[in-house]
N, C-alpha and C. Protein backbone atom coordinates (compact mmCIF):
# COMPACT_ATOMS: atom_id res chain seq x y z
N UNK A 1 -108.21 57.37 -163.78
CA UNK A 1 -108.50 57.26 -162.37
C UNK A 1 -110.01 57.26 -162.17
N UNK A 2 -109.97 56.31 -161.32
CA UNK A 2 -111.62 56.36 -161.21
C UNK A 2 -112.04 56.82 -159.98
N UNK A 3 -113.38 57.55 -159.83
CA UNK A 3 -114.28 58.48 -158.99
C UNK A 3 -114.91 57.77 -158.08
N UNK A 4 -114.67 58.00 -156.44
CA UNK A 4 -115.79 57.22 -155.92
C UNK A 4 -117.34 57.28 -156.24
N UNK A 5 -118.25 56.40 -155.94
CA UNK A 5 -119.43 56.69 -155.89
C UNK A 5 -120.03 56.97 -154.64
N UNK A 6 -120.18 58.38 -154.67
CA UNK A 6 -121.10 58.36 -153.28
C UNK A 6 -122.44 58.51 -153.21
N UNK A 7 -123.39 57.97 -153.08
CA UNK A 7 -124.49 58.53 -152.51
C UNK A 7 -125.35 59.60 -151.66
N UNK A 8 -125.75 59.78 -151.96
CA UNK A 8 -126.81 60.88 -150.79
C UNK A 8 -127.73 60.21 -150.09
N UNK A 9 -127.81 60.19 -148.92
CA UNK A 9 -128.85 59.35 -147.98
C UNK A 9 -129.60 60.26 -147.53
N UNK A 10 -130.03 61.42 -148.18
CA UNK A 10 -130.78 62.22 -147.41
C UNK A 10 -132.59 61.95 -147.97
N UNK A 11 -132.98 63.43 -147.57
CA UNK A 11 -134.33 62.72 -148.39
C UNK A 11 -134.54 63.39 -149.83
N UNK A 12 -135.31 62.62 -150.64
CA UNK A 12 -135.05 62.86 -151.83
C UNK A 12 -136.05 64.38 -151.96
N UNK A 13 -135.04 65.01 -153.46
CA UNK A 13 -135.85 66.00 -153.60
C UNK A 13 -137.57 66.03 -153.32
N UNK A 14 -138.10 65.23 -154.21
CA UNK A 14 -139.94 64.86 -154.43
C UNK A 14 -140.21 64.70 -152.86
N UNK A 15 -139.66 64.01 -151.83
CA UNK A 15 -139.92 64.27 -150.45
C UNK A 15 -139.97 65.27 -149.55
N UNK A 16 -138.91 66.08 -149.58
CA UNK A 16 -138.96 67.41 -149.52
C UNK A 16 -139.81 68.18 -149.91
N UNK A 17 -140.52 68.57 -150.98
CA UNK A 17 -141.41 69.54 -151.78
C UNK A 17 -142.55 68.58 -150.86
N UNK A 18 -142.81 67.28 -151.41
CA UNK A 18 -144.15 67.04 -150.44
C UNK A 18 -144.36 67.71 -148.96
N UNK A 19 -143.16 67.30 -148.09
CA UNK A 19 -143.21 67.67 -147.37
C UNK A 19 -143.37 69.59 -146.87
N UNK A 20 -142.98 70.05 -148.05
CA UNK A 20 -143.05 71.50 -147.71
C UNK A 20 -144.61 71.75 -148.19
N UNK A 21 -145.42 71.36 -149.49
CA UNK A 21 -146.55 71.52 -149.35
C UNK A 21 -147.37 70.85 -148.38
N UNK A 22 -147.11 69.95 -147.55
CA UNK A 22 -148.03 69.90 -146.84
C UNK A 22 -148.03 70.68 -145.34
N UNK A 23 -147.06 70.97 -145.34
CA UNK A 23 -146.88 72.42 -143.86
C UNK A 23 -147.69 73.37 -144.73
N UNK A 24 -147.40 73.89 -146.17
CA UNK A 24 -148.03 74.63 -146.36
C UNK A 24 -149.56 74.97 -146.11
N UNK A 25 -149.77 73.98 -146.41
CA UNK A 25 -151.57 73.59 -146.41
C UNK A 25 -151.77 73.34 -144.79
N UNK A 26 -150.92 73.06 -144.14
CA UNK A 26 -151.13 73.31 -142.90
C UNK A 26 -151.33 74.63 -142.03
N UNK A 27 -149.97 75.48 -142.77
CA UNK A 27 -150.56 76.98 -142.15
C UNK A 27 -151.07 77.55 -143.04
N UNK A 28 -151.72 77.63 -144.24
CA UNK A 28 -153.05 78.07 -144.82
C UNK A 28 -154.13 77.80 -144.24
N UNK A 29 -154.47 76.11 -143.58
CA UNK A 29 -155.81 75.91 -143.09
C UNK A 29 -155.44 76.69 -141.62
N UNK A 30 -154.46 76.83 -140.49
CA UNK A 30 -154.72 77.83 -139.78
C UNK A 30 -154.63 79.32 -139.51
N UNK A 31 -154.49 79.76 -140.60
CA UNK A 31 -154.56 81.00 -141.31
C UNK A 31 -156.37 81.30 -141.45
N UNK A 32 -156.49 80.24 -142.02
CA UNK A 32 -158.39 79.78 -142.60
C UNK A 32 -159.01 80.16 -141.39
N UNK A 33 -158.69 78.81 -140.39
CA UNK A 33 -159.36 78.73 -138.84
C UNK A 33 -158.94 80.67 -138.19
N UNK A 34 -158.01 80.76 -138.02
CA UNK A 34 -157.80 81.89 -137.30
C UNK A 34 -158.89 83.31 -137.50
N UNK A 35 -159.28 83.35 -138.83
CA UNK A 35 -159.95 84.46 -139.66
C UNK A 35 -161.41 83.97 -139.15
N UNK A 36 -161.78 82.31 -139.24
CA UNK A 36 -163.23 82.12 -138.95
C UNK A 36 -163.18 82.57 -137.28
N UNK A 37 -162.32 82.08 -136.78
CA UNK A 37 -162.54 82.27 -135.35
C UNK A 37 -162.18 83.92 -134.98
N UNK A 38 -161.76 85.06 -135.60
CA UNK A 38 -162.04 86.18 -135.16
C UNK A 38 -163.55 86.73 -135.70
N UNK A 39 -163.74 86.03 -136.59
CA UNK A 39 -165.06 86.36 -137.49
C UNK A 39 -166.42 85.89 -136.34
N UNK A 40 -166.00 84.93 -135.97
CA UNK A 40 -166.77 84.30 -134.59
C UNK A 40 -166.48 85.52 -133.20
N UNK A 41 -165.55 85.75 -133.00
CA UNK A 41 -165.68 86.35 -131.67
C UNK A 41 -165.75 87.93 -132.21
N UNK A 42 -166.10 88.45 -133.35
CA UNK A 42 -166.42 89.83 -133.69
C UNK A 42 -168.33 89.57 -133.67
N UNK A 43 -168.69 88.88 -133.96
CA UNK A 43 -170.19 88.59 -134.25
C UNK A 43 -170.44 88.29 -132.47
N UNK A 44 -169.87 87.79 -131.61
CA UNK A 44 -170.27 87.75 -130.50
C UNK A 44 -169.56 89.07 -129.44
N UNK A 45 -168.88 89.46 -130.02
CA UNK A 45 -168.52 90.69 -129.09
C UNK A 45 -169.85 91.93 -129.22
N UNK A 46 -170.25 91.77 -130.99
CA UNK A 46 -171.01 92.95 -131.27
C UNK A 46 -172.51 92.76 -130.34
N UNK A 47 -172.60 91.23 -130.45
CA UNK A 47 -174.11 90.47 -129.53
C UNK A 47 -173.86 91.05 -128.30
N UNK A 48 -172.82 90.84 -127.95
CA UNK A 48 -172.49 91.07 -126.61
C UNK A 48 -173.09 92.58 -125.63
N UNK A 49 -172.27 93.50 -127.13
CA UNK A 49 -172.21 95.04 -126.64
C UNK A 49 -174.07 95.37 -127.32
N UNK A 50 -174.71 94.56 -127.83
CA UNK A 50 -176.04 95.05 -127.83
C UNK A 50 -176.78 94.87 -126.78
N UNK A 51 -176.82 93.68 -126.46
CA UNK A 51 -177.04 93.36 -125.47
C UNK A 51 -176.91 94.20 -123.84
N UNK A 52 -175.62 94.84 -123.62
CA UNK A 52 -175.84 95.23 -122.63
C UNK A 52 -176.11 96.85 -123.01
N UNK A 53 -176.57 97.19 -124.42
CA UNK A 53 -176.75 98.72 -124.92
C UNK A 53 -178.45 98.34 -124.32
N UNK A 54 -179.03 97.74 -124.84
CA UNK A 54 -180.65 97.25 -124.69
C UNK A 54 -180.92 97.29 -123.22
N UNK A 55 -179.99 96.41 -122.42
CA UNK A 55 -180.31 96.01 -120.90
C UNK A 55 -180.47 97.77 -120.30
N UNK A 56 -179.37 98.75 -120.90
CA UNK A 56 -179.12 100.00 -119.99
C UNK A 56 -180.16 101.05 -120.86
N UNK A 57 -181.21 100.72 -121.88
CA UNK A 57 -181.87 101.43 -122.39
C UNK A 57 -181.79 102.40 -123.80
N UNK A 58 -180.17 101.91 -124.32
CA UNK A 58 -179.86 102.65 -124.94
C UNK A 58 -179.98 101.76 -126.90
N UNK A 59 -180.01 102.05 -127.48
CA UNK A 59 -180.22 102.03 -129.23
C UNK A 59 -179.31 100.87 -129.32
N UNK A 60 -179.31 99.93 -129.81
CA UNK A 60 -178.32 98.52 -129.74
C UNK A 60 -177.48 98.89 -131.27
N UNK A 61 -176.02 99.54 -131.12
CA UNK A 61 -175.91 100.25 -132.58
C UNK A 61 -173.74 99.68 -132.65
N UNK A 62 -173.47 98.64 -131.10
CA UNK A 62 -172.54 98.31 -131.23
C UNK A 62 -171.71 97.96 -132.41
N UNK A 63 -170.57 97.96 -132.45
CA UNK A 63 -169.60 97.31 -133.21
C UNK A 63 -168.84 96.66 -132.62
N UNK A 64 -167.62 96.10 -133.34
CA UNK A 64 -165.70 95.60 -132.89
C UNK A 64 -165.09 96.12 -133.48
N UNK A 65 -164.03 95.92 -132.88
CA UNK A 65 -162.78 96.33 -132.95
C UNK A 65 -161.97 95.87 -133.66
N UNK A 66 -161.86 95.95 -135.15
CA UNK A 66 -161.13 94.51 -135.91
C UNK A 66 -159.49 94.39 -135.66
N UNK A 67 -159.28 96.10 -135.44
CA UNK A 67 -157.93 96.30 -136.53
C UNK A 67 -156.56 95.47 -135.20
N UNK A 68 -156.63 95.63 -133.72
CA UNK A 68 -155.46 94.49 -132.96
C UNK A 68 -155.67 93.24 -133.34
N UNK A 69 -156.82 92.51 -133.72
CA UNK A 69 -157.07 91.40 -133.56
C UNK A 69 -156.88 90.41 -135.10
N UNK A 70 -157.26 91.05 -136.04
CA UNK A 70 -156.68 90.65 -137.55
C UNK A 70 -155.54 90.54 -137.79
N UNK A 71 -154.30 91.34 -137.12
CA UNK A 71 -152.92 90.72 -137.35
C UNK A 71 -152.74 89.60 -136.26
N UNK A 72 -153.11 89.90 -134.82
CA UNK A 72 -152.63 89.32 -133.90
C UNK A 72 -152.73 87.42 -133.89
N UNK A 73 -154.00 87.54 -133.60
CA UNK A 73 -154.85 85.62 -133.38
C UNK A 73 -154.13 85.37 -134.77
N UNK A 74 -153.91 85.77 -135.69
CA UNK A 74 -153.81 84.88 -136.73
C UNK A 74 -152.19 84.71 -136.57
N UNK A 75 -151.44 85.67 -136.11
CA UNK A 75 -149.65 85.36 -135.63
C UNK A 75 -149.55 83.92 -134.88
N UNK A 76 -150.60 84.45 -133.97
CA UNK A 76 -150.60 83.42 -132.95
C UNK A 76 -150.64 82.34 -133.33
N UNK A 77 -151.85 81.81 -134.55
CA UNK A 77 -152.70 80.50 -134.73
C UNK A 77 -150.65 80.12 -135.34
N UNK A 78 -150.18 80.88 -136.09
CA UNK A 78 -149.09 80.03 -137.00
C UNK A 78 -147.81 80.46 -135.92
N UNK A 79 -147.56 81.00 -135.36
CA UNK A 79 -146.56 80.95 -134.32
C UNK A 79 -146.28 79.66 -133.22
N UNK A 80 -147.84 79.08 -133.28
CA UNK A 80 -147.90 78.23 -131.91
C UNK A 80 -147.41 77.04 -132.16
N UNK A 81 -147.97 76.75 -133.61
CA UNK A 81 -147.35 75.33 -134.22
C UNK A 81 -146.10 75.22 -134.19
N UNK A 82 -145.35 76.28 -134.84
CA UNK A 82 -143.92 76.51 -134.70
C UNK A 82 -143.04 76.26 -133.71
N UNK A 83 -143.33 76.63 -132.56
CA UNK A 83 -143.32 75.91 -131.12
C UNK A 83 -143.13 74.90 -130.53
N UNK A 84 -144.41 74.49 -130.86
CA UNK A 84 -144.94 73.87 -130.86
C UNK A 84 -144.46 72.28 -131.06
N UNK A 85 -144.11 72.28 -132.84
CA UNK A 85 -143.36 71.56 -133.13
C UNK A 85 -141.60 71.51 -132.81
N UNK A 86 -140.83 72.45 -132.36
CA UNK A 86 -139.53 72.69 -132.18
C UNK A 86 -139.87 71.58 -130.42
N UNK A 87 -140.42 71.71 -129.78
CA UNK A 87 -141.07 70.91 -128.81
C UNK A 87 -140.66 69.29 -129.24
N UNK A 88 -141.57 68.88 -129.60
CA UNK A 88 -142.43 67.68 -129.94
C UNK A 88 -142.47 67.59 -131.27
N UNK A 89 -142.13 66.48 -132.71
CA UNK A 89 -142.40 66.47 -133.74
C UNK A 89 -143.74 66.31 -134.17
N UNK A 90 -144.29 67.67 -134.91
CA UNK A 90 -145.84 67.60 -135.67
C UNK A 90 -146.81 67.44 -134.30
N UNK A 91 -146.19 68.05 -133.50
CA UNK A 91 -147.10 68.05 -132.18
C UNK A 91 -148.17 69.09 -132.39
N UNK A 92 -147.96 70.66 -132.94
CA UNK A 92 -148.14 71.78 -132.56
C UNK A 92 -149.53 71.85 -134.37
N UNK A 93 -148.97 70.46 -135.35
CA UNK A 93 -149.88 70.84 -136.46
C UNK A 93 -151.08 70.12 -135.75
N UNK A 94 -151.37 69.51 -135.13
CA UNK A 94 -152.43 68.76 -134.49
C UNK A 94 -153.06 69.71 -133.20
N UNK A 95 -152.09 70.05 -132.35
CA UNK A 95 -152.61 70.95 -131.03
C UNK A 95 -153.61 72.02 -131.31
N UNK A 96 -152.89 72.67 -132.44
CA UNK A 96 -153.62 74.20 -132.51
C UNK A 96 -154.79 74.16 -133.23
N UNK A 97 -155.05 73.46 -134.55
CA UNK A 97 -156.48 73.01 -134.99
C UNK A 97 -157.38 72.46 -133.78
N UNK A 98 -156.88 71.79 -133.07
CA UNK A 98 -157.73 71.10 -132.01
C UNK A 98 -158.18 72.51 -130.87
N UNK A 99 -157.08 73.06 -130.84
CA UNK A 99 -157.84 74.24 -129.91
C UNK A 99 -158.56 75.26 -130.42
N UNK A 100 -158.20 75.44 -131.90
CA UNK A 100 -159.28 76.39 -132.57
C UNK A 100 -160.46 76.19 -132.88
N UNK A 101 -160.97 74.74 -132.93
CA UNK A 101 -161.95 74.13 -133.19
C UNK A 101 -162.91 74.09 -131.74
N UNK A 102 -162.30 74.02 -130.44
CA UNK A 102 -162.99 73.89 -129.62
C UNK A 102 -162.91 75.24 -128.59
N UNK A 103 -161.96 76.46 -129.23
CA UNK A 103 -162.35 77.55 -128.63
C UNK A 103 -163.80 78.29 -129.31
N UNK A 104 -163.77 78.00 -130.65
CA UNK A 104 -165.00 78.42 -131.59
C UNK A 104 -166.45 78.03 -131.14
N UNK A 105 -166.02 76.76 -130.99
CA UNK A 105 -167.22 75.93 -130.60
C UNK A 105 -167.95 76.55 -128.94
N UNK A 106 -166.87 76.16 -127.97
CA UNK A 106 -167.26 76.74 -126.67
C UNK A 106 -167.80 78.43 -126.34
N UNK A 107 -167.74 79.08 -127.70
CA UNK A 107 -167.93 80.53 -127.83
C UNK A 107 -169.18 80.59 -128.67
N UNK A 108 -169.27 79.71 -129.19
CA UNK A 108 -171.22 79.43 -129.79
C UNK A 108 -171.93 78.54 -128.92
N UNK A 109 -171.31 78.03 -128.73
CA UNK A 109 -172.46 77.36 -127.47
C UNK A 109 -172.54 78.47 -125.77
N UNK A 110 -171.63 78.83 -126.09
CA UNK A 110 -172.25 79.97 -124.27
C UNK A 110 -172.79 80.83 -125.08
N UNK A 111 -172.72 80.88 -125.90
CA UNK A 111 -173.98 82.35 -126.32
C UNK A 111 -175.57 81.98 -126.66
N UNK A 112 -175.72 80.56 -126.48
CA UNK A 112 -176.88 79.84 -126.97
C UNK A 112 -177.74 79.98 -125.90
């Protein structure tokens, strides 16, 4: 007796794995962005709080606050895509680089 032949029409293994490393490398680079951009708004919070230590007369000896903000923005940066994309296909890998790039940016240039 002979066996049908069926096929699989799905996508092939080697497509799959591509496809999973490249999400990967997607939320690694906003993993990346998320860390530069708290690293950015810790260096301007500390400017910030010298700044108004100096204006009121006092020793400019500020710090930040790392420890809410190191788990949080970075949930966020890979949560949003997720979203993001359940939305819109590969909407959310494009959105959120684009807003991390120009929240960073708009936060060095007002401090200029």
């Amino acid at each position: 007796m002979m066996m049908p032949n069926f096929r699989f029409s799905g996508p092939s293994s080697a497509a799959v794995d591509q496809t999973r490393q490249a999400a990967m490398t997607w939320y690694l680079s906003l993993v990346f962005l998320a860390l530069i951009s708290c690293g950015v708004g810790f260096a301007l919070e500390t400017v910030t709080g010298n700044i108004g230590h100096i204006k009121n007369g006092r020793e400019h000896n500020t710090g930040a606050a790392i420890l809410p903000t190191i788990p949080v923005i970075p949930a966020m940066y890979l949560l949003a895509p997720l979203g993001l994309n359940h939305l819109h296909h590969n909407s959310g890998y494009m959105a959120v680089p684009v807003y991390g790039v120009a929240s960073i940016a708009i936060r060095v240039v007002q401090y200029r």
